[in-house]
Protein backbone atom coordinates (compact mmCIF):
# COMPACT_ATOMS: atom_id res chain seq x y z
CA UNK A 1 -24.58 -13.32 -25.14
CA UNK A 2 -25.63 -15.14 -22.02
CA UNK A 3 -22.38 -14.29 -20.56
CA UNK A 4 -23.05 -10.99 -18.31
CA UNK A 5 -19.49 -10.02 -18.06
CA UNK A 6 -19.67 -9.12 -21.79
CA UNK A 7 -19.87 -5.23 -22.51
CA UNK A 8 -22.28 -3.94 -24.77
CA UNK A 9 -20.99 -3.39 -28.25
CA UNK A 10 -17.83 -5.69 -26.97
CA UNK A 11 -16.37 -7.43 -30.56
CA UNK A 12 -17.53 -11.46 -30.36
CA UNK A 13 -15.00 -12.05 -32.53
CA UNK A 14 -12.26 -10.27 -30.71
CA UNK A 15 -13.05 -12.36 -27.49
CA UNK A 16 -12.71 -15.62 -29.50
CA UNK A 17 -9.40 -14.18 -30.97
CA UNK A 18 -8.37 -13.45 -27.43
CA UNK A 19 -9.63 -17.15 -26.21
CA UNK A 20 -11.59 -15.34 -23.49
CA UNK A 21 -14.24 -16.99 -25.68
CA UNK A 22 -14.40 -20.20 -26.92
CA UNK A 23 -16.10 -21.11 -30.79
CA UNK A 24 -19.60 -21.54 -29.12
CA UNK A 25 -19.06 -18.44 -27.51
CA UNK A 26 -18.75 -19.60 -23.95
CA UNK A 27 -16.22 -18.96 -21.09
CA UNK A 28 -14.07 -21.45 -18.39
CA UNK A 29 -13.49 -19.78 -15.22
CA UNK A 30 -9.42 -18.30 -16.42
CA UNK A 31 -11.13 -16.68 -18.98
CA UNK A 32 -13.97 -15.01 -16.94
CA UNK A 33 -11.20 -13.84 -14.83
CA UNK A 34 -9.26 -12.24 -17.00
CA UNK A 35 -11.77 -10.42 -18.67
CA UNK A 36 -13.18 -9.53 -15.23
CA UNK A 37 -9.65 -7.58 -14.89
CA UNK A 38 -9.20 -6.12 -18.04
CA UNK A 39 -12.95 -4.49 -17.60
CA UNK A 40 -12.03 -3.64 -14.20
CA UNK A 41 -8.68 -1.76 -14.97
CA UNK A 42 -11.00 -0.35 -17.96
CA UNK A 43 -13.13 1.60 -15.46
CA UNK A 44 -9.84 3.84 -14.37
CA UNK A 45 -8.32 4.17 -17.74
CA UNK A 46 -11.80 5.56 -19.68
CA UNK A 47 -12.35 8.78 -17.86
CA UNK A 48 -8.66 9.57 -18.72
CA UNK A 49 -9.22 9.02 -22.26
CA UNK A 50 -12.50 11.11 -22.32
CA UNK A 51 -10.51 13.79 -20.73
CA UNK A 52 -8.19 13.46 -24.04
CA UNK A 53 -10.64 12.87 -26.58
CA UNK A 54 -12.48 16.03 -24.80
CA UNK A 55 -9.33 18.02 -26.27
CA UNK A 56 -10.39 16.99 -29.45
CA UNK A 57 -6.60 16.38 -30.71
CA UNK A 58 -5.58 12.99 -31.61
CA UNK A 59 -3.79 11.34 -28.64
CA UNK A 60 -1.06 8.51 -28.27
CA UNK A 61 -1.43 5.46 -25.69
CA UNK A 62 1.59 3.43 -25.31
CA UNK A 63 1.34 -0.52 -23.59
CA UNK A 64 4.27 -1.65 -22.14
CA UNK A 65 4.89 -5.18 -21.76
CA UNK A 66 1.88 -5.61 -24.32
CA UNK A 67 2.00 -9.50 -23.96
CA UNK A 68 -0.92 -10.80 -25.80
CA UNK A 69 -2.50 -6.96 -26.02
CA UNK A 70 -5.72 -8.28 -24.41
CA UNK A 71 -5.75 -4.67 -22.50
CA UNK A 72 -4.86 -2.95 -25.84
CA UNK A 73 -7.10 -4.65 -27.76
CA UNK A 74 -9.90 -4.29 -25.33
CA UNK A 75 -9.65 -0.14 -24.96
CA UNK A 76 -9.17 -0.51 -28.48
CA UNK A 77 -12.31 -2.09 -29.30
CA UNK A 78 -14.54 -0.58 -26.34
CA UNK A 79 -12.92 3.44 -26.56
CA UNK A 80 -10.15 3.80 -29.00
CA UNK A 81 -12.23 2.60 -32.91
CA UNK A 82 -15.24 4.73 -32.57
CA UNK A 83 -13.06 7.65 -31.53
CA UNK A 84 -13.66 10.94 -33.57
CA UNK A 85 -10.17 12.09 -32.85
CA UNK A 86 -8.06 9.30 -34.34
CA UNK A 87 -6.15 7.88 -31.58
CA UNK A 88 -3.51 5.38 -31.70
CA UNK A 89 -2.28 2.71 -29.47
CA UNK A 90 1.27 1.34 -29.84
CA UNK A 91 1.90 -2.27 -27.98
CA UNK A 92 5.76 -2.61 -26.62
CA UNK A 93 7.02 -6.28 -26.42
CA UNK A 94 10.19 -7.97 -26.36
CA UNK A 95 8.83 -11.75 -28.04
CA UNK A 96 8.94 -11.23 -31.47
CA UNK A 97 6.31 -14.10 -31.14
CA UNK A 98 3.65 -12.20 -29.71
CA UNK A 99 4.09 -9.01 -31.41
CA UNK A 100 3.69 -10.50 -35.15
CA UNK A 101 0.54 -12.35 -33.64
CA UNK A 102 -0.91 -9.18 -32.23
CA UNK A 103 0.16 -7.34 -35.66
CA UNK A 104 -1.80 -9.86 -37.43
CA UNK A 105 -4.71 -9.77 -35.07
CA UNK A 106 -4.91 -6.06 -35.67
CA UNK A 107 -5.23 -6.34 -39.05
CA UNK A 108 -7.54 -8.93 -39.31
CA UNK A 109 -9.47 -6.80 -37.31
CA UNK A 110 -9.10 -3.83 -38.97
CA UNK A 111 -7.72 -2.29 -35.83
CA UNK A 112 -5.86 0.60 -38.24
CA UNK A 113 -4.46 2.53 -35.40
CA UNK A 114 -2.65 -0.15 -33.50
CA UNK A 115 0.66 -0.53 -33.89
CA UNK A 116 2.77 -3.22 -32.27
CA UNK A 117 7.08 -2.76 -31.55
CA UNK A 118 9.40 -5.70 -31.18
CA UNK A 119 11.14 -3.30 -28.62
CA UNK A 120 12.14 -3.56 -25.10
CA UNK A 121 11.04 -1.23 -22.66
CA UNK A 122 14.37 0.57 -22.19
CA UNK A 123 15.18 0.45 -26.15
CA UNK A 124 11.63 2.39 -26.88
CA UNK A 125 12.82 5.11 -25.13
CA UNK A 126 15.28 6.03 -27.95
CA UNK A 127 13.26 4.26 -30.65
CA UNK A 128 11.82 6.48 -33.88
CA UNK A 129 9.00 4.28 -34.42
CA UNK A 130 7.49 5.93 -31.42
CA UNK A 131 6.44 9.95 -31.14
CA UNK A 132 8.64 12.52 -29.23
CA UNK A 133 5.53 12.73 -26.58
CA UNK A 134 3.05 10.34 -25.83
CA UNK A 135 -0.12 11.29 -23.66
CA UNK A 136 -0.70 8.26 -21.63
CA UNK A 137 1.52 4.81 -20.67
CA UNK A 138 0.24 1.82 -19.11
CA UNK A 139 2.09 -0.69 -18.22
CA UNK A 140 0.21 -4.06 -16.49
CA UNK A 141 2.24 -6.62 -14.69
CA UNK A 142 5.59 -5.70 -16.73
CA UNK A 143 7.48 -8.11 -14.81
CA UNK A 144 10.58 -6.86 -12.56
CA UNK A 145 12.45 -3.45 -13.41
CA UNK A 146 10.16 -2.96 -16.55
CA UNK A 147 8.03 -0.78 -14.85
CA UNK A 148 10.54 1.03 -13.50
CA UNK A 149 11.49 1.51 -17.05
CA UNK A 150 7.80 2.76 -18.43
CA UNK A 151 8.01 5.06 -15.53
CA UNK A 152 10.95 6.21 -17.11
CA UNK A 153 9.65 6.10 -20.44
CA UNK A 154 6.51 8.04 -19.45
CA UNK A 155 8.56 11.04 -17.90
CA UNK A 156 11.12 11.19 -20.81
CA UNK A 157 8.31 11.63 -23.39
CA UNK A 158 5.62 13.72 -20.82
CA UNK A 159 3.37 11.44 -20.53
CA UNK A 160 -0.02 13.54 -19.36
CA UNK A 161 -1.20 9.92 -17.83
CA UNK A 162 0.30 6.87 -16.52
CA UNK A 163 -1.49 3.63 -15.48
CA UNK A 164 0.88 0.83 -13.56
CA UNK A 165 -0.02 -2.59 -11.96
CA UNK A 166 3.50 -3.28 -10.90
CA UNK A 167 4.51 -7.21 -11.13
CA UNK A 168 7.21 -8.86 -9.16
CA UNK A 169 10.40 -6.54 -8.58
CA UNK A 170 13.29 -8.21 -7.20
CA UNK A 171 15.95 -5.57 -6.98
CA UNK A 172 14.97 -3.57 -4.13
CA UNK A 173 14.64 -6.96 -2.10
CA UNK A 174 18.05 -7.91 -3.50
CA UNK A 175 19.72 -4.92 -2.37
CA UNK A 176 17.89 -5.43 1.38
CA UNK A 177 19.63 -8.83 1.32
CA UNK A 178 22.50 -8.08 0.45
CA UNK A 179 23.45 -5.06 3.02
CA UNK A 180 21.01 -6.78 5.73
CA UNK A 181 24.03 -7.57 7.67
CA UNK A 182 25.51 -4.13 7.54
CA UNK A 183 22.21 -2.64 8.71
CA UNK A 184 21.52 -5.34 11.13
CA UNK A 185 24.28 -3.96 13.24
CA UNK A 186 23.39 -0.01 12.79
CA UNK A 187 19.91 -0.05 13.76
CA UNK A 188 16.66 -1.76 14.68
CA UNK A 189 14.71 -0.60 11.18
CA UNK A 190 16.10 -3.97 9.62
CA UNK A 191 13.72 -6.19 12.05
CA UNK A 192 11.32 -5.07 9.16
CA UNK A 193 12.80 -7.15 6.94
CA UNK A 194 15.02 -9.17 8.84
CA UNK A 195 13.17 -12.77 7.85
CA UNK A 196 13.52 -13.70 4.33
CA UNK A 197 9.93 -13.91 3.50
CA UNK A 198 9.46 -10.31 4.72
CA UNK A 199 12.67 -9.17 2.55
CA UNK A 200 10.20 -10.33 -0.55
CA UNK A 201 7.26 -8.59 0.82
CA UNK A 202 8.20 -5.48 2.51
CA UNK A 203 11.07 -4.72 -0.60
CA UNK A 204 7.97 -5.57 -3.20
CA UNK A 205 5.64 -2.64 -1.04
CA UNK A 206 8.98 -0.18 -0.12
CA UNK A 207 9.57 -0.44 -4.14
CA UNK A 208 5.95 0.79 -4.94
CA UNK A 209 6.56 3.20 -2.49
CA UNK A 210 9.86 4.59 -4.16
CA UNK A 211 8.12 4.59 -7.43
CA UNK A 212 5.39 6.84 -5.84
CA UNK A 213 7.95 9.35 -4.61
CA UNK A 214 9.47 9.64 -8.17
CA UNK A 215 6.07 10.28 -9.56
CA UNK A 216 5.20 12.99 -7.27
CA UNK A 217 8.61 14.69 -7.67
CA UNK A 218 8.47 14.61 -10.83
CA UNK A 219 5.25 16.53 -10.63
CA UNK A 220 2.34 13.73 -10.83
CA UNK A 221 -0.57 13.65 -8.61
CA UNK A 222 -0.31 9.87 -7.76
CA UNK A 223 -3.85 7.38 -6.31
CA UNK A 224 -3.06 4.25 -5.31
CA UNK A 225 -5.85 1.29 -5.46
CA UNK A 226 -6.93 -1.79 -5.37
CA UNK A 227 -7.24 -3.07 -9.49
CA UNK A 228 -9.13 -6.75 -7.88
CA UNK A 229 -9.96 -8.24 -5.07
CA UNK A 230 -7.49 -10.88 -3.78
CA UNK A 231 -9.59 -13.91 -5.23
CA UNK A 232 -8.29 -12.83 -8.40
CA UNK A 233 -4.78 -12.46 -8.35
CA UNK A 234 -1.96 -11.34 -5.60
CA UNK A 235 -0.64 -8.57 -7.96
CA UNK A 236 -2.96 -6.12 -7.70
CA UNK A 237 -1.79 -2.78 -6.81
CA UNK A 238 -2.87 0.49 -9.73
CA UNK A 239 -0.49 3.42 -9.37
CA UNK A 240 -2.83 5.83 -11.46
CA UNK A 241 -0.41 8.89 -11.87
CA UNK A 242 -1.91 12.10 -13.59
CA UNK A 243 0.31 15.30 -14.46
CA UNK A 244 -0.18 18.24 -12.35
CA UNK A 245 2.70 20.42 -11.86
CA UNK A 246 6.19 21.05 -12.02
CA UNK A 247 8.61 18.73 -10.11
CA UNK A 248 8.53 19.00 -6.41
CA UNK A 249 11.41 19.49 -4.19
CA UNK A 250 9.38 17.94 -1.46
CA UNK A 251 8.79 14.47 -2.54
CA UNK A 252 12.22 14.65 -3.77
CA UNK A 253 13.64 15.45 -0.72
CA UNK A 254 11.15 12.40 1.02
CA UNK A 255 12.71 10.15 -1.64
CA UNK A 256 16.02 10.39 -0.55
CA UNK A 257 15.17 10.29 3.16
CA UNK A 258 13.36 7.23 2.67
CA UNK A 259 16.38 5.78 0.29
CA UNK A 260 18.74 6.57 3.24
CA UNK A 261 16.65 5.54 6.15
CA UNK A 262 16.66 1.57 4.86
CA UNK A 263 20.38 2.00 3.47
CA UNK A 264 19.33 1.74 -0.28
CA UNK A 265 21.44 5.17 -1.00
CA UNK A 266 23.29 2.78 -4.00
CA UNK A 267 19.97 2.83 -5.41
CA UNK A 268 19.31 6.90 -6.15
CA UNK A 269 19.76 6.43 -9.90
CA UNK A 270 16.60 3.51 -10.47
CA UNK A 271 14.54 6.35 -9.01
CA UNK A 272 15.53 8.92 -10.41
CA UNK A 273 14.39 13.03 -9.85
CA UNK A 274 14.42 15.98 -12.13
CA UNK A 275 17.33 17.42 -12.54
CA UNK A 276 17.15 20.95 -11.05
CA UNK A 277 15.78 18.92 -7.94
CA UNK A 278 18.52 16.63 -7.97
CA UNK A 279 20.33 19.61 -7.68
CA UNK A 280 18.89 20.90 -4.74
CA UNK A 281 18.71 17.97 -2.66
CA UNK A 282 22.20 17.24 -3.13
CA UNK A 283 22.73 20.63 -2.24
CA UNK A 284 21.17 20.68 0.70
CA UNK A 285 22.23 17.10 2.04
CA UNK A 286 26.00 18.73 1.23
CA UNK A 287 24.81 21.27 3.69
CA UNK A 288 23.56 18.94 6.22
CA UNK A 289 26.92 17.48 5.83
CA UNK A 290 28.96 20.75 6.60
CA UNK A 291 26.97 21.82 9.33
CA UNK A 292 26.90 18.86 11.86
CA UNK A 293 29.65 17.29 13.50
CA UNK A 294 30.77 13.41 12.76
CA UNK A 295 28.47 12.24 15.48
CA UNK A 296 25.26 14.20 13.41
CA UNK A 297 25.60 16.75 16.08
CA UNK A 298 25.21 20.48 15.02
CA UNK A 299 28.92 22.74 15.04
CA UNK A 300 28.67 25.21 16.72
């Protein structure tokens, strides 16, 4: 191929499938970009699936907000076929459209290990048609709470891995709007997002930042990047999270500051902590309580 964004080994007839090729095996600019991202976001997923092909077990990838799959399809075709351990890839989306075109796609393919849900993000999380564990979650641009919900659907089942390019998320910058008043007259923090345009942005960045805090109390080592550069697209943000630990009072406790500091307390249960943390921050902010006066002063 003339094209030099094409990998080596890269499935010609995968592209055209994709429509990041056309029949004569040539790209418009769209196309290029998208493959230019999907390569890109490749880079940071592959050395966490040689890490679990290294175990020599066969491992589980789960793709939230699949869409069209063109991320599954591509680890599937560049990492996940020629594989010696087996692994699978299952593909969660809610248009029944797009999953029976990806099912079909797979199979004419021969793409025997990827498996596609008509499933919702939340409904997975119960769903039998997925294993009790899973060892890494991505979910890219899953639009609004959804990746709230692979976040939680990647701590329920222990995910070892998790790979996020948040999209748009409108209910933190709801909830701004709707107290701003209230906060407005009990102190100056709320200048931050007192114009409506910096509502959007600051409760799209304070939102990433929440979901950071969850990781990390949760027990994640969390990096946060750049997936593209700007030319390419506004929504850009990777959350790589990788499991190191157990949870961590700490980032728990930071959580909840941070939750109380912009008045977002109503909020606690979208980011939610391990229980036995839970626990102890409620514990101690009980304490807190006890201890100082009505004013926040200390009794003596």
């Amino acid at each position: 191929m003339a094209e030099p964004e094409i990998r080596a080994g890269q499935s010609i007839e995968l592209l055209k499938a994709l429509h990041i090729l056309t029949r004569d095996g040539k790209m418009n600019q769209d196309s290029r970009r998208k493959l230019k991202q999907v390569y890109h976001l490749f880079q940071f997923i592959e050395p966490l699936l040689r890490q679990l092909a290294d175990d020599g077990q066969s491992f589980t990838l789960v793709d939230h907000g699949a869409g069209k799959s063109y991320l599954g399809f591509i680890l599937y075709d560049l990492f996940f076929k020629d594989c010696a351990s087996a692994p699978v890839i299952h593909g969660i989306e809610t248009r029944a459209e797009l999953v029976e075109r990806t099912r079909a796609l797979a199979g004419q393919l021969g793409f025997s290990r990827m498996q596609f849900h008509h499933l919702s993000v939340a409904d997975s999380m119960a769903s039998d048609q997925l294993p009790a564990t899973v060892d890494i979650v991505t979910a890219l641009h899953a639009c609004d709470t959804a990746t709230d919900d692979a976040i939680s659907f990647a701590l329920q089942k222990q995910a070892r891995f998790i790979v996020l390019v948040p999209c748009c998320q409108a209910e933190v910058a709801a909830t701004l709007r709707r107290l701003k008043a209230q906060s407005l007259s009990r102190d100056v923090i709320t200048e931050i997002w007192r114009h409506p345009i910096h509502t959007r942005e600051f409760g799209s960045h304070l939102t990433n930042v929440l979901r950071c805090l969850q990781l990390e109390a949760h027990g994640y080592q969390v990096n946060v990047t750049e997936l593209v550069g700007w030319e390419h697209s506004m929504k850009n943000e990777l959350i790589v999270a990788t499991r190191k630990e157990g949870p961590r009072l700490k980032a728990a406790q930071r959580l909840r500051e941070v939750l109380t500091a912009v008045g977002l307390q109503e909020m606690a249960s979208r980011f939610w902590l391990p229980a036995d943390k839970e626990a102890e921050v409620v514990g101690s902010e009980n304490l807190a309580r006890q201890v100082a006066g009505g004013d926040g002063s200390i009794l003596p």
